[in-house]
Structure formats: structure tokens, C-alpha cells
N, C-alpha and C. Protein backbone atom coordinates (compact mmCIF):
# COMPACT_ATOMS: atom_id res chain seq x y z
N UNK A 1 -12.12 -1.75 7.20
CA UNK A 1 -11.95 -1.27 5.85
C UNK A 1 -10.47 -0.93 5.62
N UNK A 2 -10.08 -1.12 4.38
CA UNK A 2 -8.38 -1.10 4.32
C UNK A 2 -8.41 0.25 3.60
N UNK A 3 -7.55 1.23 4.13
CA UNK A 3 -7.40 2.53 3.72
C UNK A 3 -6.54 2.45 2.36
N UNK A 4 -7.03 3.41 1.42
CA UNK A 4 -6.19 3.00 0.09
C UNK A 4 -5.21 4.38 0.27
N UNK A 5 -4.36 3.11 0.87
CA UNK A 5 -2.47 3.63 1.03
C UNK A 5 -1.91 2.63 0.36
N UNK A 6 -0.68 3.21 -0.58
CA UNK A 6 -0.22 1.99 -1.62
C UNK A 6 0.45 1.19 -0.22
N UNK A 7 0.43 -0.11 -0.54
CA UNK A 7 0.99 -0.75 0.03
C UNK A 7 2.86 -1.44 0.26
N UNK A 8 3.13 -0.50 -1.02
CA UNK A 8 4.67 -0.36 -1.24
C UNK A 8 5.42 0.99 -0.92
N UNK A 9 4.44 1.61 -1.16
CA UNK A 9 5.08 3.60 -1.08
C UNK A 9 4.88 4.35 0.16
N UNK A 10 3.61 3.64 0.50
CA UNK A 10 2.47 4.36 1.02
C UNK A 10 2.25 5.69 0.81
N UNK A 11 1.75 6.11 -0.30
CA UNK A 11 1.39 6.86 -1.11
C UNK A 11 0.01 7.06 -0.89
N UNK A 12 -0.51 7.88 -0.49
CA UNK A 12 -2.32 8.08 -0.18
C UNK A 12 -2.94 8.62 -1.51
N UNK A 13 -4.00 7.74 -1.39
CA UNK A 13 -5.38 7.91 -2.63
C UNK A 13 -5.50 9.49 -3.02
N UNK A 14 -5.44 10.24 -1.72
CA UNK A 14 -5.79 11.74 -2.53
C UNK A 14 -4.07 12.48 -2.23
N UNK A 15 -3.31 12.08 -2.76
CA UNK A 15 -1.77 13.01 -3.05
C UNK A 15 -1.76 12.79 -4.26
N UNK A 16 -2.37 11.87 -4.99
CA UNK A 16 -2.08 11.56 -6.48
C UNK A 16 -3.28 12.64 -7.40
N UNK A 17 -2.95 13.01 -8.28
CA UNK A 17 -3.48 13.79 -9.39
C UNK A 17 -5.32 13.34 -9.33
N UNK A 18 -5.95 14.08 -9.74
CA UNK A 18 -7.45 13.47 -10.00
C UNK A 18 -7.53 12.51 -11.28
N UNK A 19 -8.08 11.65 -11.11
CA UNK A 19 -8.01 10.66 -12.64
C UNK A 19 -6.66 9.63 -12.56
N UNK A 20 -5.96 10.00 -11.95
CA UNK A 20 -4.71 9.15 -11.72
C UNK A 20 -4.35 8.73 -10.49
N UNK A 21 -5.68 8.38 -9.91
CA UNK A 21 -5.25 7.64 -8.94
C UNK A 21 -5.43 6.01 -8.74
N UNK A 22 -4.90 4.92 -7.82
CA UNK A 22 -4.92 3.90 -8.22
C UNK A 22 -5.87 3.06 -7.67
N UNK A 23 -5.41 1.82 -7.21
CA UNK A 23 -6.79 1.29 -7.32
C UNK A 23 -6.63 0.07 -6.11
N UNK A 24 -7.20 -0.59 -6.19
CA UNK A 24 -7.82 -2.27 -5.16
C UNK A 24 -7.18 -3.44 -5.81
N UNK A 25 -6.46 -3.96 -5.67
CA UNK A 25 -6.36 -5.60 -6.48
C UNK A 25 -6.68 -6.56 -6.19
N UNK A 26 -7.61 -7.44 -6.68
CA UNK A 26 -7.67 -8.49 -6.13
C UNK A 26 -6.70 -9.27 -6.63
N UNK A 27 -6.16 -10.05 -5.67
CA UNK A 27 -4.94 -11.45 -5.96
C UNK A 27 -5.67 -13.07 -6.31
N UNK A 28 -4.81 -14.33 -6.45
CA UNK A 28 -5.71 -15.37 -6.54
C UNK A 28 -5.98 -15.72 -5.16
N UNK A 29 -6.10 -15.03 -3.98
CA UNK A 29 -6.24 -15.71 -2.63
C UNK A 29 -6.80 -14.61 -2.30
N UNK A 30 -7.72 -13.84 -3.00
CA UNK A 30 -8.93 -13.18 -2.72
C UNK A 30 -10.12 -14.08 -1.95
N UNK A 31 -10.59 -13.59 -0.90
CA UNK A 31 -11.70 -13.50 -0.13
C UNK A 31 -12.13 -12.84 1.08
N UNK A 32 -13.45 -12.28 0.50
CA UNK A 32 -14.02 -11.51 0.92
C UNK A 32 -14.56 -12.33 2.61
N UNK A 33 -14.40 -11.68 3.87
CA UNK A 33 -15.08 -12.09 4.73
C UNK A 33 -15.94 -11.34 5.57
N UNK A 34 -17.47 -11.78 5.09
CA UNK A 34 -18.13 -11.50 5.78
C UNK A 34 -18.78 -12.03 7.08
N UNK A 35 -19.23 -11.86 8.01
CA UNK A 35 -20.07 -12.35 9.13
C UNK A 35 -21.64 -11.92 9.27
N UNK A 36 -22.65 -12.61 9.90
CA UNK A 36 -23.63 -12.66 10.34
C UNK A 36 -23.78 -12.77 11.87
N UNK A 37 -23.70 -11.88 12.51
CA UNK A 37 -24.07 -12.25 13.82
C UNK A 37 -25.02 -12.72 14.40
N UNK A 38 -25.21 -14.36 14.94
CA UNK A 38 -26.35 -14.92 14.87
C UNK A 38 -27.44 -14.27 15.83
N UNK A 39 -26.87 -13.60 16.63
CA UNK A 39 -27.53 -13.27 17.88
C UNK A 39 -28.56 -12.40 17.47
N UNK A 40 -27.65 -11.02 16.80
CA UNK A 40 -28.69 -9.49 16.36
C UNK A 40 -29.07 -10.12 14.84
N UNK A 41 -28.60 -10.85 14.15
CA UNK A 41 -28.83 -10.55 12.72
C UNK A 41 -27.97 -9.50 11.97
N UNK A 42 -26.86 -8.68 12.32
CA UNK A 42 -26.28 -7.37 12.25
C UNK A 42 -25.16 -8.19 11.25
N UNK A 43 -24.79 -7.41 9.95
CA UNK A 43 -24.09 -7.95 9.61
C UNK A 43 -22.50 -6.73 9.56
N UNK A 44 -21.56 -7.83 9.20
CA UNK A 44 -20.52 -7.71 9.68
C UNK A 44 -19.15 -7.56 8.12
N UNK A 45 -18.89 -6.11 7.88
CA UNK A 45 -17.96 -6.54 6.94
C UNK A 45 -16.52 -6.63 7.10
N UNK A 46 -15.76 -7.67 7.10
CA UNK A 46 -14.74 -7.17 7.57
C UNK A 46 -13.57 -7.07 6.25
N UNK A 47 -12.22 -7.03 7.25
CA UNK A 47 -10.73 -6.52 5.76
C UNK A 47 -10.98 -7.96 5.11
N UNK A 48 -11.21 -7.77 3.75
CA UNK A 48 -10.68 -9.17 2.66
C UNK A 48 -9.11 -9.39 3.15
N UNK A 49 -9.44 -10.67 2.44
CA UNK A 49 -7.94 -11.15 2.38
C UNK A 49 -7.63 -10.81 0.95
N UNK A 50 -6.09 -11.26 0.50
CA UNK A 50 -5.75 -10.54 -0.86
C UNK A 50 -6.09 -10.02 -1.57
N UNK A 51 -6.03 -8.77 -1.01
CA UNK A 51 -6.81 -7.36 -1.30
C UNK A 51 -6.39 -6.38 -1.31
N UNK A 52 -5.10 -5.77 -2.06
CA UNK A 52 -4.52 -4.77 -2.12
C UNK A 52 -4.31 -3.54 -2.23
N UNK A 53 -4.27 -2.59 -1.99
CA UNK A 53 -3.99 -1.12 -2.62
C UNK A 53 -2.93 -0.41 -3.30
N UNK A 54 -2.93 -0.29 -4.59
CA UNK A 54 -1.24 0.37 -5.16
C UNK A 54 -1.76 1.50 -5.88
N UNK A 55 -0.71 2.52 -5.64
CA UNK A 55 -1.01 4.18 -6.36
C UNK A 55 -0.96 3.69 -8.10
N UNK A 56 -0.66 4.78 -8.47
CA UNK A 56 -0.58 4.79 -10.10
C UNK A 56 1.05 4.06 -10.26
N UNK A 57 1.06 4.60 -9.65
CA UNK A 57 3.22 3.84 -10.35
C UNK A 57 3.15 2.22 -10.14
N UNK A 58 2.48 1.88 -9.08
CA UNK A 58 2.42 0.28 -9.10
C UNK A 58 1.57 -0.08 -9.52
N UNK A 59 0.35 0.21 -9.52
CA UNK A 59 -0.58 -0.29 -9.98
C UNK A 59 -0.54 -1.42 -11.50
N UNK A 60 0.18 -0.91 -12.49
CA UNK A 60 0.15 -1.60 -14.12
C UNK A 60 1.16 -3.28 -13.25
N UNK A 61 2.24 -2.99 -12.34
CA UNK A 61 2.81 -3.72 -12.33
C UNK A 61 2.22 -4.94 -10.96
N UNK A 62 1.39 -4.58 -10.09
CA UNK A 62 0.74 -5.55 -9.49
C UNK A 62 -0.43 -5.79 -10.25
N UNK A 63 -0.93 -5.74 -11.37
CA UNK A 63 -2.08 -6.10 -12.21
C UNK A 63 -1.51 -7.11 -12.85
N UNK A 64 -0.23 -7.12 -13.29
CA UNK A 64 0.07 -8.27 -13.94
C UNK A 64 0.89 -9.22 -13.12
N UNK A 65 0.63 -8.86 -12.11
CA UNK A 65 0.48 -10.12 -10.84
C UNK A 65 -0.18 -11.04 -10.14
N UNK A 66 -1.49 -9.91 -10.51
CA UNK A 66 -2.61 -10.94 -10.09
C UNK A 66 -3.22 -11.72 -10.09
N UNK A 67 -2.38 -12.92 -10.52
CA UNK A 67 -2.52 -14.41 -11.23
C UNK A 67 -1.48 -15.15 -9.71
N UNK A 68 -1.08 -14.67 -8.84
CA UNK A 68 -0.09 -15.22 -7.62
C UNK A 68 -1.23 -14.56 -6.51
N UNK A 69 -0.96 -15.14 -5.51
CA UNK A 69 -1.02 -14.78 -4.18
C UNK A 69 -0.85 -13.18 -4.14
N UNK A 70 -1.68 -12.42 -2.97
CA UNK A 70 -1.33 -11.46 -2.23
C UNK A 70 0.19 -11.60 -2.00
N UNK A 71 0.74 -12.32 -0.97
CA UNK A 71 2.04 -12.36 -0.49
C UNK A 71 3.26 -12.57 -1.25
N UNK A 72 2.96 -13.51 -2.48
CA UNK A 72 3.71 -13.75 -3.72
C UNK A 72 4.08 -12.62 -4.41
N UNK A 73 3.05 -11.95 -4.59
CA UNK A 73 2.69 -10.72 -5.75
C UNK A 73 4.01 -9.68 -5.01
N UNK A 74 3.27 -9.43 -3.57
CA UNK A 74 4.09 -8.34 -2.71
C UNK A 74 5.39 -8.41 -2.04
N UNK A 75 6.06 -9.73 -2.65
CA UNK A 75 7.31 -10.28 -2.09
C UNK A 75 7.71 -9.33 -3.32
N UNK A 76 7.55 -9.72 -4.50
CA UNK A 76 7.99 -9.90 -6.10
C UNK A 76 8.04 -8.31 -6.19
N UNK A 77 6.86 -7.69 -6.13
CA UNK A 77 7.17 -6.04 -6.27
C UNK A 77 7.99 -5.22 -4.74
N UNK A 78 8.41 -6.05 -3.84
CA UNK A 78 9.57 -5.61 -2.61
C UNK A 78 10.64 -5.40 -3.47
N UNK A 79 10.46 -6.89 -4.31
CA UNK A 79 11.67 -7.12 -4.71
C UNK A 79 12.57 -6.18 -5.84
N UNK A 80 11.59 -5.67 -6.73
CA UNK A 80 11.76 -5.02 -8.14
C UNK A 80 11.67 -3.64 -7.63
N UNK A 81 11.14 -2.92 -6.48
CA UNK A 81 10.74 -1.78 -6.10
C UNK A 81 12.12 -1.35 -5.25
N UNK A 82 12.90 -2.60 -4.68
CA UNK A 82 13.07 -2.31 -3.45
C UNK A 82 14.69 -1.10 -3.46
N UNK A 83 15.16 -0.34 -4.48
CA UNK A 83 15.85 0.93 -4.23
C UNK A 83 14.44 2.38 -4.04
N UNK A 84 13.65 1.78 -4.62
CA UNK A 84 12.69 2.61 -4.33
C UNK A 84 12.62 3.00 -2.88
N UNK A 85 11.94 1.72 -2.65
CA UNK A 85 11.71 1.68 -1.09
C UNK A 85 12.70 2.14 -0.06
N UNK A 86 13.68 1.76 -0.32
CA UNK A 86 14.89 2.01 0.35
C UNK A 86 14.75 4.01 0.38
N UNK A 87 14.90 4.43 -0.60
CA UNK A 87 14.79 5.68 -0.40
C UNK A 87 13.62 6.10 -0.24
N UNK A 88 12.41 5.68 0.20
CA UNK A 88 11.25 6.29 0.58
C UNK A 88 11.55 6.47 2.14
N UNK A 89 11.88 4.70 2.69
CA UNK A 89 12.78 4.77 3.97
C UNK A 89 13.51 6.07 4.93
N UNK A 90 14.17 5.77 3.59
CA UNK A 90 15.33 7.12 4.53
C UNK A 90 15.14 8.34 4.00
N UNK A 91 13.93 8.86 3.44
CA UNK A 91 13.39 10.18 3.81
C UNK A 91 12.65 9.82 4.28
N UNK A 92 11.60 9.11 5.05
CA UNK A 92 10.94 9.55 6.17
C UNK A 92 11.70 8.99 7.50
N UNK A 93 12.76 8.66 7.63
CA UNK A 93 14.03 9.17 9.00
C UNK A 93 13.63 10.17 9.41
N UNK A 94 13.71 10.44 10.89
CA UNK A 94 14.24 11.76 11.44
C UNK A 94 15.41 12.02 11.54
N UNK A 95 15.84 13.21 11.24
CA UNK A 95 16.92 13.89 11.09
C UNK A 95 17.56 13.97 12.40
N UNK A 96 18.90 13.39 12.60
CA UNK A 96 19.29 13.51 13.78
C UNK A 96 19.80 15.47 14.52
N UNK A 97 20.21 15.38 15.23
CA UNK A 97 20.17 16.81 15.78
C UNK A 97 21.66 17.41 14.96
N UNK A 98 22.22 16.69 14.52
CA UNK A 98 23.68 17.28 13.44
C UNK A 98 23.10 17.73 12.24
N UNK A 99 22.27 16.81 11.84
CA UNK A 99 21.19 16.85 10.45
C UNK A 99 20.67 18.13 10.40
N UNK A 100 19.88 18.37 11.58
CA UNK A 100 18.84 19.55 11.59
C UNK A 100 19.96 21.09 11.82
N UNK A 101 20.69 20.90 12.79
CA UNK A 101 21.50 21.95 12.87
C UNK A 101 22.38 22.64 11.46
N UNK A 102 22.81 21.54 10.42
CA UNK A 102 23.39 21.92 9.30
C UNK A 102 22.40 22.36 8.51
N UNK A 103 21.26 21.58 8.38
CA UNK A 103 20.38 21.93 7.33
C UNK A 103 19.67 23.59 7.69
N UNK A 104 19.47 23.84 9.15
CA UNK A 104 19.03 25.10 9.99
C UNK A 104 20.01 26.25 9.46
N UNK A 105 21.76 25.88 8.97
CA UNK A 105 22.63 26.81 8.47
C UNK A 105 22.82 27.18 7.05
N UNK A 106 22.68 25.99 6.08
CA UNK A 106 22.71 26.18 4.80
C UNK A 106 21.46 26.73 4.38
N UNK A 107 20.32 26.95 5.17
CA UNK A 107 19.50 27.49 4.14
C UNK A 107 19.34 28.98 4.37
């Protein structure tokens, strides 16, 4: 099962507001795969393919993507996102030991 973490922010399903949270996309290279195990009969669900997760901030803008590929879609919003990303990046860095020692004095 694919945990709904945006897949650009990673932004988790419950940090976002109630009512505003986002959603699943399917892309045009959606499919679902399931199995039957012939042996037990036990069935088997596994991760779809182009099958996305985006919080509220991406969400409007991978919806009107979803006419491309999974990989298309998520190149395209790297692409338009990507100062975003960049600074999501480098706050979750660890702070090197100069970092922590200054920040340990100014506050």
C-alpha cells in the first residue's frame, strides 16, 4: 500500500488541516495490480502503478496532468516545484556541529 506522503514535499496526509487534505492520482499509465495465488486462492493486492500521492499545494497542479504518464507528470512538477524542493532539501540537512553550536548561542 503506498503511504499518502506527497510525493514532491513529502508532506504527510495528517500535517495538513482537516478537509484540506490531498489526494491519489491516477495518471494515463494507471494500473492496478492484482494477484491470485493459484495455490491458496488468497488474493493479493499489490502498489498500482501510476498512482500518486500530492498534499493540497500540488494536488490542483498534478490533476491537470493527468492526461501524461506517472513519470511525465512527476518530471514536469520536479521541474516547476523544483526551488521548492530545493529548500525542503536543505531544511531537512543536518546541521553540521558549527551550525548547532551558533544556533545553541543566539538563542
Amino acid at each position: 500500500m503506498i503511504p499518502p506522503i506527497c510525493c514532491l514535499c513529502h508532506k504527510d496526509y495528517y500535517d495538513e488541516p482537516p478537509g484540506c487534505a490531498g489526494e491519489f492520482v491516477k495518471f494515463k499509465n494507471y494500473q492496478a495490480i492484482n494477484e491470485v495465488n493459484t495455490d491458496t486462492g488468497a488474493f493479493t493486492l499489490n502498489e498500482p502503478s501510476g498512482y500518486r500521492y500530492f498534499c493540497s499545494r500540488h494536488l490542483p497542479h498534478a490533476v491537470a496532468l493527468s492526461h501524461k504518464t506517472a513519470e511525465e507528470a512527476f518530471d514536469a512538477l520536479q521541474s516547476q516545484f523544483a526551488d521548492e524542493i530545493e529548500q525542503i532539501k536543505q531544511a531537512n540537512q543536518p546541521l553540521s556541529l558549527w551550525q548547532r553550536v551558533k544556533r545553541a548561542f543566539n538563542q
